[in-house]
Protein backbone atom coordinates (compact mmCIF):
# COMPACT_ATOMS: atom_id res chain seq x y z
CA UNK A 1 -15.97 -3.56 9.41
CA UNK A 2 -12.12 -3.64 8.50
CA UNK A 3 -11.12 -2.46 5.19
CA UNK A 4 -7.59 -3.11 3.18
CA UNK A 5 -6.66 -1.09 -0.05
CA UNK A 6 -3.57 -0.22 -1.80
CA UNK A 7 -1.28 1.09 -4.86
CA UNK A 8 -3.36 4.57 -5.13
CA UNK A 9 0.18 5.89 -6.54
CA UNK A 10 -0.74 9.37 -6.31
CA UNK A 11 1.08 11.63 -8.51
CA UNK A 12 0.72 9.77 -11.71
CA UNK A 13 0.46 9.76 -14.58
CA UNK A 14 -0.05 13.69 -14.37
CA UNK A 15 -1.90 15.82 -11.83
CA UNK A 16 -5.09 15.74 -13.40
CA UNK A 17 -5.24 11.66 -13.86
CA UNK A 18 -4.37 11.54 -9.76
CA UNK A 19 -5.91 14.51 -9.01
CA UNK A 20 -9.15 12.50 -9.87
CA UNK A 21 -7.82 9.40 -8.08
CA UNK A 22 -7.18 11.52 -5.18
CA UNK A 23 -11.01 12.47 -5.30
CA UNK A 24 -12.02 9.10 -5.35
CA UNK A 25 -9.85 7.71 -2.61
CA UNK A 26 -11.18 10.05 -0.43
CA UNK A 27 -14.81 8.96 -1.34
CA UNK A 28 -13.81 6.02 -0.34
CA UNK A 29 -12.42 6.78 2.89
CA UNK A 30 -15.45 8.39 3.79
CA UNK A 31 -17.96 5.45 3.01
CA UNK A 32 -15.57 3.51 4.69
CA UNK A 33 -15.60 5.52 8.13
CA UNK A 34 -19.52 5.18 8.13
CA UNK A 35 -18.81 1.54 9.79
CA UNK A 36 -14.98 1.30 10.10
CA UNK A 37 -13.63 0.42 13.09
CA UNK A 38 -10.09 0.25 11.25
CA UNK A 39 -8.77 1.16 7.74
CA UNK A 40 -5.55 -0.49 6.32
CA UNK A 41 -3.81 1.58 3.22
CA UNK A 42 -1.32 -1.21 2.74
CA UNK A 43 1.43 0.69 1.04
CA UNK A 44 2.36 2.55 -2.32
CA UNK A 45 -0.27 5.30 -1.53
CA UNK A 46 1.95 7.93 -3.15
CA UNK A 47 4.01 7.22 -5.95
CA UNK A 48 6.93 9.20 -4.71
CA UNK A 49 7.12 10.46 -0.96
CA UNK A 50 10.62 11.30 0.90
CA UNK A 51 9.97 13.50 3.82
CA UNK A 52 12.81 16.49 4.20
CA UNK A 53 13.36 17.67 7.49
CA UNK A 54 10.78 20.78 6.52
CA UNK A 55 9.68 20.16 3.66
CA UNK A 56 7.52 17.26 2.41
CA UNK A 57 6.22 16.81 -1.30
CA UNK A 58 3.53 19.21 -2.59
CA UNK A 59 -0.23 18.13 -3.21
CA UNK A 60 -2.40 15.44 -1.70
CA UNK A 61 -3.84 17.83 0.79
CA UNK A 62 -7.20 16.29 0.35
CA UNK A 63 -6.22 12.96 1.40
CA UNK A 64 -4.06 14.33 4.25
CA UNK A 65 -6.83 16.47 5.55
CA UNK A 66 -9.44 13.20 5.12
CA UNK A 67 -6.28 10.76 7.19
CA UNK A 68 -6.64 13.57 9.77
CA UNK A 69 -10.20 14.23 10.53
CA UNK A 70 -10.96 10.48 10.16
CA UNK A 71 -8.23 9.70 12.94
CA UNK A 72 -9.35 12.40 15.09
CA UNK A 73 -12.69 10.95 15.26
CA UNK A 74 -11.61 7.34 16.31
CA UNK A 75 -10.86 5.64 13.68
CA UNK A 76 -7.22 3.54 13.67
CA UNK A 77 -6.11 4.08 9.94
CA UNK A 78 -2.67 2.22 9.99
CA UNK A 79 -0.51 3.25 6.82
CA UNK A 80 1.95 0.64 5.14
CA UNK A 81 5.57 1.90 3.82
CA UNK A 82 6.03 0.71 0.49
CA UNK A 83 8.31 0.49 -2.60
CA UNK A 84 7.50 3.74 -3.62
CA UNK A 85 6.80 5.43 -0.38
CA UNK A 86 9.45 3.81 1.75
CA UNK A 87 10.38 7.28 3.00
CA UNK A 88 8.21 7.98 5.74
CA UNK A 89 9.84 9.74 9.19
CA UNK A 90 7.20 10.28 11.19
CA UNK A 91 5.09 13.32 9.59
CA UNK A 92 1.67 11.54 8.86
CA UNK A 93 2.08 10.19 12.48
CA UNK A 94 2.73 13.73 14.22
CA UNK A 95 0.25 15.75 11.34
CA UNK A 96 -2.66 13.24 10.29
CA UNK A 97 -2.86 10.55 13.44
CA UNK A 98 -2.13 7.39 11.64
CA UNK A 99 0.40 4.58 12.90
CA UNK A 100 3.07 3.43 10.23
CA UNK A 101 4.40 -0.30 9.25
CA UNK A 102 7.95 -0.53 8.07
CA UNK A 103 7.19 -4.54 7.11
CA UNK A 104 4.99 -7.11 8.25
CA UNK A 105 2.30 -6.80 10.65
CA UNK A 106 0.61 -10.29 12.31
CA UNK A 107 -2.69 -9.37 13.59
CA UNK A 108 -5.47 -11.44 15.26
CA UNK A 109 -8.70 -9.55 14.26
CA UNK A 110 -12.44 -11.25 15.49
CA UNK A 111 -10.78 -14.30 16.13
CA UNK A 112 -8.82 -14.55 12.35
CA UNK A 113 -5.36 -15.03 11.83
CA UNK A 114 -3.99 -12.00 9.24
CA UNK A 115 -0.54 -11.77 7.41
CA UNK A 116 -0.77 -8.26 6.27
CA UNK A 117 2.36 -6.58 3.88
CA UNK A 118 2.76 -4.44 1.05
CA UNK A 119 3.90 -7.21 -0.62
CA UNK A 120 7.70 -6.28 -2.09
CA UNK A 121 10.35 -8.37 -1.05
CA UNK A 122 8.59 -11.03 0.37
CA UNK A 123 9.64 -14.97 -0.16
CA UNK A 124 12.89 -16.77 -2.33
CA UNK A 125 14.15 -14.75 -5.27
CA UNK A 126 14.42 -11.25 -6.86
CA UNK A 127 18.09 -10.48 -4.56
CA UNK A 128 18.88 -7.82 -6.76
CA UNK A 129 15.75 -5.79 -5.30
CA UNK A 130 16.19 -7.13 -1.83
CA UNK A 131 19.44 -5.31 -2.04
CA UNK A 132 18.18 -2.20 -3.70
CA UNK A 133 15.90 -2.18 -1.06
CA UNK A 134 18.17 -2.24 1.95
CA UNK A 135 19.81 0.58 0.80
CA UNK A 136 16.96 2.46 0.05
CA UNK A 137 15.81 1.86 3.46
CA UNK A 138 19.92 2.84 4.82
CA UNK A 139 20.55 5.69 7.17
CA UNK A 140 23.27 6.68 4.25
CA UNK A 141 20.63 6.79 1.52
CA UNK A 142 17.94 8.51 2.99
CA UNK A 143 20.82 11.00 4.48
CA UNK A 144 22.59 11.34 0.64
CA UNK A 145 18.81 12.24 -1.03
CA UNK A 146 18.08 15.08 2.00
CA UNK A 147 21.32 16.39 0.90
CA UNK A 148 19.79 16.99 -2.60
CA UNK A 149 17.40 20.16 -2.94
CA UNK A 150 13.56 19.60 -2.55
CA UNK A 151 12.58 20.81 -6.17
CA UNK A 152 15.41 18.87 -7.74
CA UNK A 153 15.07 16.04 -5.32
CA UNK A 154 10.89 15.53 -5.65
CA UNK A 155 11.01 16.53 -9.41
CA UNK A 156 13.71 14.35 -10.54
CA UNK A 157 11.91 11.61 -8.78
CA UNK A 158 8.30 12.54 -10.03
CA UNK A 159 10.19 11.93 -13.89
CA UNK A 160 10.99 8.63 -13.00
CA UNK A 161 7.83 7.79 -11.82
CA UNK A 162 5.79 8.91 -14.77
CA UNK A 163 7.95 6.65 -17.08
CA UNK A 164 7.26 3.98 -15.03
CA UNK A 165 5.60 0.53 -16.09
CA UNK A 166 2.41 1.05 -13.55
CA UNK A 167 2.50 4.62 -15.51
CA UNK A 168 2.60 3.20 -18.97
CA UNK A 169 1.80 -0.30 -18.66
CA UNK A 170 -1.72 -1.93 -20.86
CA UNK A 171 -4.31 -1.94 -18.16
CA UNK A 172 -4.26 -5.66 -18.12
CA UNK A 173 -1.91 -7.69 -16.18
CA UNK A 174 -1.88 -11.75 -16.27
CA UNK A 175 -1.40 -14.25 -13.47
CA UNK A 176 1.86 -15.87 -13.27
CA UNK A 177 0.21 -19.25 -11.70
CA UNK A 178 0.85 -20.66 -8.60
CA UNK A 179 4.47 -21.75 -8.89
CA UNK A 180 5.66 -18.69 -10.29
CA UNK A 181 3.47 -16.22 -8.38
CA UNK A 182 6.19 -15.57 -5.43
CA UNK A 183 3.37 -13.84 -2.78
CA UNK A 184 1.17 -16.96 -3.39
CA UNK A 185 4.19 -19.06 -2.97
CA UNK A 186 5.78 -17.44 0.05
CA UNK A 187 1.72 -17.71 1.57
CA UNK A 188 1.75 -21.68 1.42
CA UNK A 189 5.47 -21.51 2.58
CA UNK A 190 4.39 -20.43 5.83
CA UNK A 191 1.43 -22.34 6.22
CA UNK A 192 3.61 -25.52 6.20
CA UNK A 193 4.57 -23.97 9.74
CA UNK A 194 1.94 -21.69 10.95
CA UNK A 195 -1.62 -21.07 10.31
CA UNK A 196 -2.64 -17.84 8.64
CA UNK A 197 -6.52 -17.21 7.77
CA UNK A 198 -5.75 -14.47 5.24
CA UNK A 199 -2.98 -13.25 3.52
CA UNK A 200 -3.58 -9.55 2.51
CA UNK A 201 -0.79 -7.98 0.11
CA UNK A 202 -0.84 -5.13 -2.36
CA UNK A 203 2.04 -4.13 -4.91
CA UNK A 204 1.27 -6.95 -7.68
CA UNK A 205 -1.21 -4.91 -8.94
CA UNK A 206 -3.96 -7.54 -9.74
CA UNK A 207 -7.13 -7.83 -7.87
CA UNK A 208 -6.63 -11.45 -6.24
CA UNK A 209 -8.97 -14.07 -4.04
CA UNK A 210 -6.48 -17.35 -3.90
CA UNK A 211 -7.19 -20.18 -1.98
CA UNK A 212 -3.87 -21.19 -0.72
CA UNK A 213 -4.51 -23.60 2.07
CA UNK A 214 -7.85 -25.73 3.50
CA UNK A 215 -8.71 -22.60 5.69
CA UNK A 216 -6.53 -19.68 4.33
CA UNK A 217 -7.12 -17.40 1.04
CA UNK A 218 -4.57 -14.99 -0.32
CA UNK A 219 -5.92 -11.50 -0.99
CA UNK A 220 -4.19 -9.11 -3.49
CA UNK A 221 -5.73 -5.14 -3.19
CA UNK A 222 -5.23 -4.82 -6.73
CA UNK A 223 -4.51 -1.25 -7.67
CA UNK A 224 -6.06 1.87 -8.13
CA UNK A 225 -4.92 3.30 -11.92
CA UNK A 226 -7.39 0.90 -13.45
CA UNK A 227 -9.44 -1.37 -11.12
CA UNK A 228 -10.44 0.30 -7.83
CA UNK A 229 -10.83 -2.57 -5.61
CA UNK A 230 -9.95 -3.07 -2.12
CA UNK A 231 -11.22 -5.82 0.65
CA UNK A 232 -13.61 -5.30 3.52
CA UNK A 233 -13.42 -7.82 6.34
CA UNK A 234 -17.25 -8.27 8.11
CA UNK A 235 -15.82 -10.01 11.33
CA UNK A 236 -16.00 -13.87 9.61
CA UNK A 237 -14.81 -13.03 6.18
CA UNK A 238 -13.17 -11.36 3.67
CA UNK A 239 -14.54 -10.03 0.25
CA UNK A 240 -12.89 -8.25 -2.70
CA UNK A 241 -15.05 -4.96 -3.99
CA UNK A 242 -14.57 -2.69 -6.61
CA UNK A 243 -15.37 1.00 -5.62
CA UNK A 244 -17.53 3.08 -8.19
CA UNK A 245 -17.36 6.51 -6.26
């Protein structure tokens, strides 16, 4: 088995609320490593994350210790960067055993065909971001932020964060439909050229099973504030799940 989940967001809306989560996710990691052979966390995993040169943000320790173990028994856990976590330098590599993903990753797995990203800044449109983006990801950023003291740093961003839309939002989020949903666009925009069997992406936030082509299906993880779900691939297939633990 091959399992895909997302947008955990630890650290909001207050320590208690993803202190909980926290719990969860880690029940989750452990039925998973029962019969895993590889575990994708597909990006947004902490709300905030920038990793100082020796100092990295406080809390999470049960996750961090679960990464670890589970690694150190066999088990390839591969960890996407996302929006909100963009800042990783290497210390869940070198500390907890996992292998990073800046972007994209193309992956033949059993004989399938995956297109696996966190989702953010994919396809036509939203330049503005794209641009916010590349200098978030610039040497000159990241270098500016170290500059800036860990508890002012990691506090002034944990603010942010818990005035966030994810943070505040209604629990409920509606589908844009096809022609205005830009991950299920960008997904049939490269099927015109290559074939994909599934399309796995996190950051909209909405538990998704599209069929966007006679042999392909779009997967969204959903997120983990409010619905729990993730996908488990069997060797043939892909399914959405919701997780009680």
């Amino acid at each position: 088995m091959i399992y895909f989940a997302s947008d955990f967001h630890l650290g909001i809306p207050n320590h208690a609320d993803s202190l909980e989560r926290e719990k969860s996710l880690v029940s989750w990691l452990e039925m998973a490593a029962k019969d895993a052979t590889a575990i994708y966390l597909m990006g947004d995993i902490f709300d905030f994350w920038f990793e100082y040169k020796r100092a990295v943000p406080r809390g999470f320790v049960r996750l961090l210790g679960t990464l670890a173990r589970l690694t150190d028994s066999g088990i390839e856990i591969t960890v996407f960067k996302g929006n909100h976590d963009m800042w990783m330098f290497g210390y869940l590599e070198e500390e907890c055993g996992v292998k990073t993903v800046s972007d994209a990753l193309e992956k033949e797995l059993n004989g399938k065909q995956f297109y696996l990203h966190h989702g953010d800044g994919l396809g036509r449109g939203e330049r503005a971001y794209k641009l916010l983006r590349g200098f978030f990801r610039s040497g000159i950023c990241q270098w500016l932020f170290a500059r800036l003291h860990p508890n002012f740093g990691i506090g002034l961003a944990l603010l942010l964060s818990r005035k966030s839309r994810l943070a505040q939002k209604n629990r409920y989020e509606t589908y844009l439909g096809d022609d205005n949903e830009h991950l299920t666009v960008f997904a049939r925009e490269m099927l015109k050229t290559r074939h994909k069997d599934f399309f796995i992406f996190g950051h909209r936030h909405l538990p998704l099973q599209i069929h966007v082509g006679e042999n392909s299906t779009y997967f969204n993880l959903g997120e983990w504030l409010h619905h729990r779900t993730y996908v488990v691939f069997d060797g043939a297939d892909c399914h959405l799940r919701t997780w009680k633990g």
